[in-house]
N, C-alpha and C. Protein backbone atom coordinates (compact mmCIF):
# COMPACT_ATOMS: atom_id res chain seq x y z
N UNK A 1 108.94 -33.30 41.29
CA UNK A 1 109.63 -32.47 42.22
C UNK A 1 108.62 -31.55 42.91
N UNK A 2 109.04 -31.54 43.43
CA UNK A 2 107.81 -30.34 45.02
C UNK A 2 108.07 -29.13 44.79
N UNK A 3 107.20 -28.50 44.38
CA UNK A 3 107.70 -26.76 44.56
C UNK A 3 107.91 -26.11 46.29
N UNK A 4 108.30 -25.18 46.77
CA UNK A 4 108.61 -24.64 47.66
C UNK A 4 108.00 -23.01 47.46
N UNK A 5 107.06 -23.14 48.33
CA UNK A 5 106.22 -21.98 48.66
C UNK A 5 106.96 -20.79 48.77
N UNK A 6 106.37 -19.53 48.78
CA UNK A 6 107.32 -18.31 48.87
C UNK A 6 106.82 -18.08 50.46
N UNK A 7 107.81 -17.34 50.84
CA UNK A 7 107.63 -16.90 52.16
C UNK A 7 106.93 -15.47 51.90
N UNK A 8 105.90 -14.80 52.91
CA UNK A 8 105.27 -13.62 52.58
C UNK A 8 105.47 -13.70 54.09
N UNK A 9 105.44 -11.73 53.70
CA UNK A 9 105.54 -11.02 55.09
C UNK A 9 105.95 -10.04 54.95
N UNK A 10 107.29 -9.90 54.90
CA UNK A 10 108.25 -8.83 55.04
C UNK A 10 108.47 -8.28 53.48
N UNK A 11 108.45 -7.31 52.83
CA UNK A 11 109.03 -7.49 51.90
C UNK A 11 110.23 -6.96 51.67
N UNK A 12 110.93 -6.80 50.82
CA UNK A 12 112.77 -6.86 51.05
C UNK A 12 112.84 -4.91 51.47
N UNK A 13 112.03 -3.71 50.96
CA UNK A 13 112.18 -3.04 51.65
C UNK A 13 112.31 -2.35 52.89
N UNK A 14 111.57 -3.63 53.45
CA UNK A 14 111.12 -3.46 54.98
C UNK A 14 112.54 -3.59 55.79
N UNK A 15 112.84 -4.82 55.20
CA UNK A 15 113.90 -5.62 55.64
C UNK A 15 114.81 -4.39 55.51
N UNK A 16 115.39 -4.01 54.02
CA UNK A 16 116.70 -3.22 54.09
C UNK A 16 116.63 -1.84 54.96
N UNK A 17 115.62 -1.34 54.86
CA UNK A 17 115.32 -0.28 55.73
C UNK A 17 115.80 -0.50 57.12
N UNK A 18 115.16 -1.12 57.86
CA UNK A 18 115.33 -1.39 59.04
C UNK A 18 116.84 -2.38 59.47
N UNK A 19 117.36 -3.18 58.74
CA UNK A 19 119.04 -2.97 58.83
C UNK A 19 119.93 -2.07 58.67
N UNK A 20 119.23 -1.59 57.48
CA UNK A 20 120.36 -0.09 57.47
C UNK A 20 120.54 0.59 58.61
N UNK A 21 119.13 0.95 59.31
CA UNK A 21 118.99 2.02 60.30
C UNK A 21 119.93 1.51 61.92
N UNK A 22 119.63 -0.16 61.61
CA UNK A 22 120.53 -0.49 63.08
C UNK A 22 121.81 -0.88 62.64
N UNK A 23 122.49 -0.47 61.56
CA UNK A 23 123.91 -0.44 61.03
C UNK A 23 124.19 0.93 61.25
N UNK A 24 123.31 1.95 61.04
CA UNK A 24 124.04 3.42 61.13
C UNK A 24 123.91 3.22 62.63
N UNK A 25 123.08 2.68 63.58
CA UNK A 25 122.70 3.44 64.74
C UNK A 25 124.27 2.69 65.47
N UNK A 26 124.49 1.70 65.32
CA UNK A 26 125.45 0.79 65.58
C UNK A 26 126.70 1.29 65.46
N UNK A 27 126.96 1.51 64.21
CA UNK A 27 128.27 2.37 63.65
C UNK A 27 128.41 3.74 64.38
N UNK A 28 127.49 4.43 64.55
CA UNK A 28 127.40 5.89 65.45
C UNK A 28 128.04 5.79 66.91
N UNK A 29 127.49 4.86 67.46
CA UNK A 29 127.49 4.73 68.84
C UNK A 29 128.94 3.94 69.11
N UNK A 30 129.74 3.09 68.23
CA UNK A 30 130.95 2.58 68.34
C UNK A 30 131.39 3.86 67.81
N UNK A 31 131.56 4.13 66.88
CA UNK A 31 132.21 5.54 66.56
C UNK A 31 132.63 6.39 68.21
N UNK A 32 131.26 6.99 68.66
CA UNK A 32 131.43 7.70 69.40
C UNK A 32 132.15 7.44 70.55
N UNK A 33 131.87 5.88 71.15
CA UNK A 33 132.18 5.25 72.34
C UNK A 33 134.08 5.14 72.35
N UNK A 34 134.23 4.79 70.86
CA UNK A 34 135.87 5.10 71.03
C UNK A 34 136.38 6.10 71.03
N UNK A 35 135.80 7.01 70.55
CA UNK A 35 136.52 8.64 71.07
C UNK A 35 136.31 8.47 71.89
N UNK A 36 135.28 8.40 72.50
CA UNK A 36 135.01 8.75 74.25
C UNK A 36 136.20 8.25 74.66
N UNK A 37 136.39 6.97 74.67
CA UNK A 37 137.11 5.91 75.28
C UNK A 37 138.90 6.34 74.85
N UNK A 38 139.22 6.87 73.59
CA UNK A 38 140.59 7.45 73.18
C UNK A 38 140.64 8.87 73.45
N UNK A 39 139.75 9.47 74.42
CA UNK A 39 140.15 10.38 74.68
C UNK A 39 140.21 10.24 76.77
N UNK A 40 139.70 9.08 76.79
CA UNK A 40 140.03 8.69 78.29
C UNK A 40 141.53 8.44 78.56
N UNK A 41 142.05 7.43 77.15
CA UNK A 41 143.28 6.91 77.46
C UNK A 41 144.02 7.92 77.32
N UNK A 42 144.05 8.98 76.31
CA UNK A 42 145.26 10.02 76.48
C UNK A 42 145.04 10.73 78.08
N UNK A 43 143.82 11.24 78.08
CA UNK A 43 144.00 11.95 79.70
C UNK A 43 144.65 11.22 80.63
N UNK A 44 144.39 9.84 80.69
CA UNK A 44 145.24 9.27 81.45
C UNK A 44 146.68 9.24 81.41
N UNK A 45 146.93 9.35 80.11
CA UNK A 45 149.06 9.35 79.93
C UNK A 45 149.24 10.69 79.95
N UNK A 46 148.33 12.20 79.96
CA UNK A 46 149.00 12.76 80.47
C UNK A 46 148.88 13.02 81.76
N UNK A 47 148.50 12.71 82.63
CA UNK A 47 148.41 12.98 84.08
C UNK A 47 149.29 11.99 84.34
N UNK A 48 149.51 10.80 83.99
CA UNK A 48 150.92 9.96 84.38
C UNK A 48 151.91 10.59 84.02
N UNK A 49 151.92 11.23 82.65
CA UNK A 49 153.16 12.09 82.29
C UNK A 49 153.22 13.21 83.66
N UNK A 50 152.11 13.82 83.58
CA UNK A 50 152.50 15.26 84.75
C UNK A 50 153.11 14.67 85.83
N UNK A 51 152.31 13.17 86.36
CA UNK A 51 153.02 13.17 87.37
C UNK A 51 154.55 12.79 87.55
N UNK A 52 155.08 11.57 86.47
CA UNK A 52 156.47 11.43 86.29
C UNK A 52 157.46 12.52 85.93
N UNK A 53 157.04 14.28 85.82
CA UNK A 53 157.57 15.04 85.00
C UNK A 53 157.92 15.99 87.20
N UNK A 54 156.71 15.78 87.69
CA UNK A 54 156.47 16.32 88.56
C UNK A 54 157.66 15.58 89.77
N UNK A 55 157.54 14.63 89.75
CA UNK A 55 158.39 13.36 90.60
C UNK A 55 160.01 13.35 90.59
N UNK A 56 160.39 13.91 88.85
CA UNK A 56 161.56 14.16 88.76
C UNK A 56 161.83 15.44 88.96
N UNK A 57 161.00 16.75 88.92
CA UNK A 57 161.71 18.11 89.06
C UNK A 57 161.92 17.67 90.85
N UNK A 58 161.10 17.31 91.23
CA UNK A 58 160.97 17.06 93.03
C UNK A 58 162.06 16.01 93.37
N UNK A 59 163.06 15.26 92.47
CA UNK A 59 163.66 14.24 93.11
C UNK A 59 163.14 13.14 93.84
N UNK A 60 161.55 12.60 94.03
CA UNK A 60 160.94 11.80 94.01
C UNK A 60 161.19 10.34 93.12
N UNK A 61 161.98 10.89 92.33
CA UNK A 61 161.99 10.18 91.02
C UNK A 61 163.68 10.58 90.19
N UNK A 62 164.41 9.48 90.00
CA UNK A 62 165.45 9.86 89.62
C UNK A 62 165.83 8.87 88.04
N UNK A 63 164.77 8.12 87.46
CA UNK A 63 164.97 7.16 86.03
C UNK A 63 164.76 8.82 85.18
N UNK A 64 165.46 9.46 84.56
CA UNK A 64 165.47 10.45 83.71
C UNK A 64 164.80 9.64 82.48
N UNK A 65 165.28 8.42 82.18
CA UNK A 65 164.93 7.99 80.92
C UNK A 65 164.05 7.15 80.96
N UNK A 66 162.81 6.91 81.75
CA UNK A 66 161.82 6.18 82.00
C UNK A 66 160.85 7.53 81.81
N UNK A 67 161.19 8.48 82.49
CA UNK A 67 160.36 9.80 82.53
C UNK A 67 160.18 10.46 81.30
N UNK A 68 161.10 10.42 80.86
CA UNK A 68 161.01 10.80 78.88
C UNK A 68 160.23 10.35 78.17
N UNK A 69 160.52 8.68 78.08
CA UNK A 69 159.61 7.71 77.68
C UNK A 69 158.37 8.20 78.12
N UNK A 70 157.73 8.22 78.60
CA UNK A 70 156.69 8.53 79.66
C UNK A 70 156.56 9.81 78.96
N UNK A 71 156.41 10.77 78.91
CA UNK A 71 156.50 12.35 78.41
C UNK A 71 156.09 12.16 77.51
N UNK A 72 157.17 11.39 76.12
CA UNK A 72 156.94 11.17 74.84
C UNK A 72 155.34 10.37 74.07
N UNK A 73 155.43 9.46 75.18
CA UNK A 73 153.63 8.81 74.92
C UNK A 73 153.22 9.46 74.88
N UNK A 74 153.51 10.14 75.78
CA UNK A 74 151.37 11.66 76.36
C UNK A 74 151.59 12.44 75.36
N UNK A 75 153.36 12.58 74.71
CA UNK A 75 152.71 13.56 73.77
C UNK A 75 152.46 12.95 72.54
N UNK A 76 152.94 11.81 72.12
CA UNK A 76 152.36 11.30 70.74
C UNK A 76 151.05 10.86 70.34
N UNK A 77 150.50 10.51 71.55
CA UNK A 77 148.89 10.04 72.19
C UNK A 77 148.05 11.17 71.92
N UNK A 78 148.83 12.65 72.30
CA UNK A 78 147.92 13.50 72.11
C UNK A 78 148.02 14.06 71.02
N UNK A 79 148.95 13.92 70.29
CA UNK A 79 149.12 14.25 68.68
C UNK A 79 148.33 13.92 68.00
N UNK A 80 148.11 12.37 67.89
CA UNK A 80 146.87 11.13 67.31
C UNK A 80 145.54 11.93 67.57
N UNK A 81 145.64 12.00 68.70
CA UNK A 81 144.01 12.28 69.13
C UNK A 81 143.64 13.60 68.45
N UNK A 82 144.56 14.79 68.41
CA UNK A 82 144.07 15.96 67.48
C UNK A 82 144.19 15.90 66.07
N UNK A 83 145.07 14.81 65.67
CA UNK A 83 144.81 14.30 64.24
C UNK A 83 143.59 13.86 63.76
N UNK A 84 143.15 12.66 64.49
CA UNK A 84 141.77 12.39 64.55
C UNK A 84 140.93 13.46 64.43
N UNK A 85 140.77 14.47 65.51
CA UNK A 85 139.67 15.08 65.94
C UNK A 85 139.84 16.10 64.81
N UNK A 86 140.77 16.22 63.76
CA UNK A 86 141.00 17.22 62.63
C UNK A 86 140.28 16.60 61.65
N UNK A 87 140.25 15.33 61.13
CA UNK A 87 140.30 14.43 60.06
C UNK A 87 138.40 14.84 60.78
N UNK A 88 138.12 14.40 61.58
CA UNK A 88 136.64 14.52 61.95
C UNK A 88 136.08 15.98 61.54
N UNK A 89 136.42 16.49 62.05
CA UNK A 89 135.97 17.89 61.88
C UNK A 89 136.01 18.20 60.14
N UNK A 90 137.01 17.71 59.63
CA UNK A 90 137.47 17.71 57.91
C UNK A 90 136.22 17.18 57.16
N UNK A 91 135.93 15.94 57.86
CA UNK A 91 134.98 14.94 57.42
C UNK A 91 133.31 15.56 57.48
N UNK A 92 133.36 16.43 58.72
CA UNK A 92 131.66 17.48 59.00
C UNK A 92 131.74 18.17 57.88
N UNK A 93 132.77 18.74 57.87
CA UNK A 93 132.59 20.40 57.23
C UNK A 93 132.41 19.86 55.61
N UNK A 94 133.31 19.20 54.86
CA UNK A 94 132.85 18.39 53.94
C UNK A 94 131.05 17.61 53.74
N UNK A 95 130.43 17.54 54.59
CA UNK A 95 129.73 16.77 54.74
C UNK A 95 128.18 17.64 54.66
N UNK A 96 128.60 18.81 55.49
CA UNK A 96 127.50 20.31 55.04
C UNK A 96 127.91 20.95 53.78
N UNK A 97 128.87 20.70 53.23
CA UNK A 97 128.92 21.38 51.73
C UNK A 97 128.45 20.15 50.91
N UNK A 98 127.73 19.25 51.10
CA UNK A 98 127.04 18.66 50.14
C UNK A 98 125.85 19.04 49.65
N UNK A 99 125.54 18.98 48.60
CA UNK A 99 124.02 19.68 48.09
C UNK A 99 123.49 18.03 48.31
N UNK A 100 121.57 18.76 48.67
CA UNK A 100 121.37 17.78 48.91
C UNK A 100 119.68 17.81 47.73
């Protein structure tokens, strides 16, 4: 039977090091990009909300119950999003009371 040479080069610290670092850098930047991005989509439902809220005090707009609907997103959207942004903030402050 043939033996099979070892491969030299890298050795496995090298390796884990430098995955780790483009797993955190990776994870950071999706992290961040969806807040960014979930805090685009609520601004957007509420300015659709303002405006469907705006359309009906003006009679522009007479579906009362399309406009609710509408209301109720922007505000459950924005509920989520300060839930989140609590649980985050929960997650820092936890995160500086670690001894290191």
């Amino acid at each position: 039977m043939m033996e099979i040479p070892k491969i030299t080069g890298l050795s496995s610290p090298q390796i884990d090091s430098s995955i780790k670092k483009n797993a955190t850098t990776e994870t950071v930047n999706a992290f961040g990009n969806f807040l960014k991005e979930s805090i685009r989509n609520v601004n957007k439902q509420q300015v659709v909300a303002d405006k469907a809220a705006a359309d009906l005090a003006t009679g522009q707009e007479t579906d009362i119950h399309g406009t609710m609907i509408t209301l109720q997103k922007a505000g459950i959207s924005f509920e989520l999003l300060m839930q989140v942004r609590n649980k985050v903030i929960s997650a820092y402050e936890e995160i500086k009371r670690m001894q290191i």
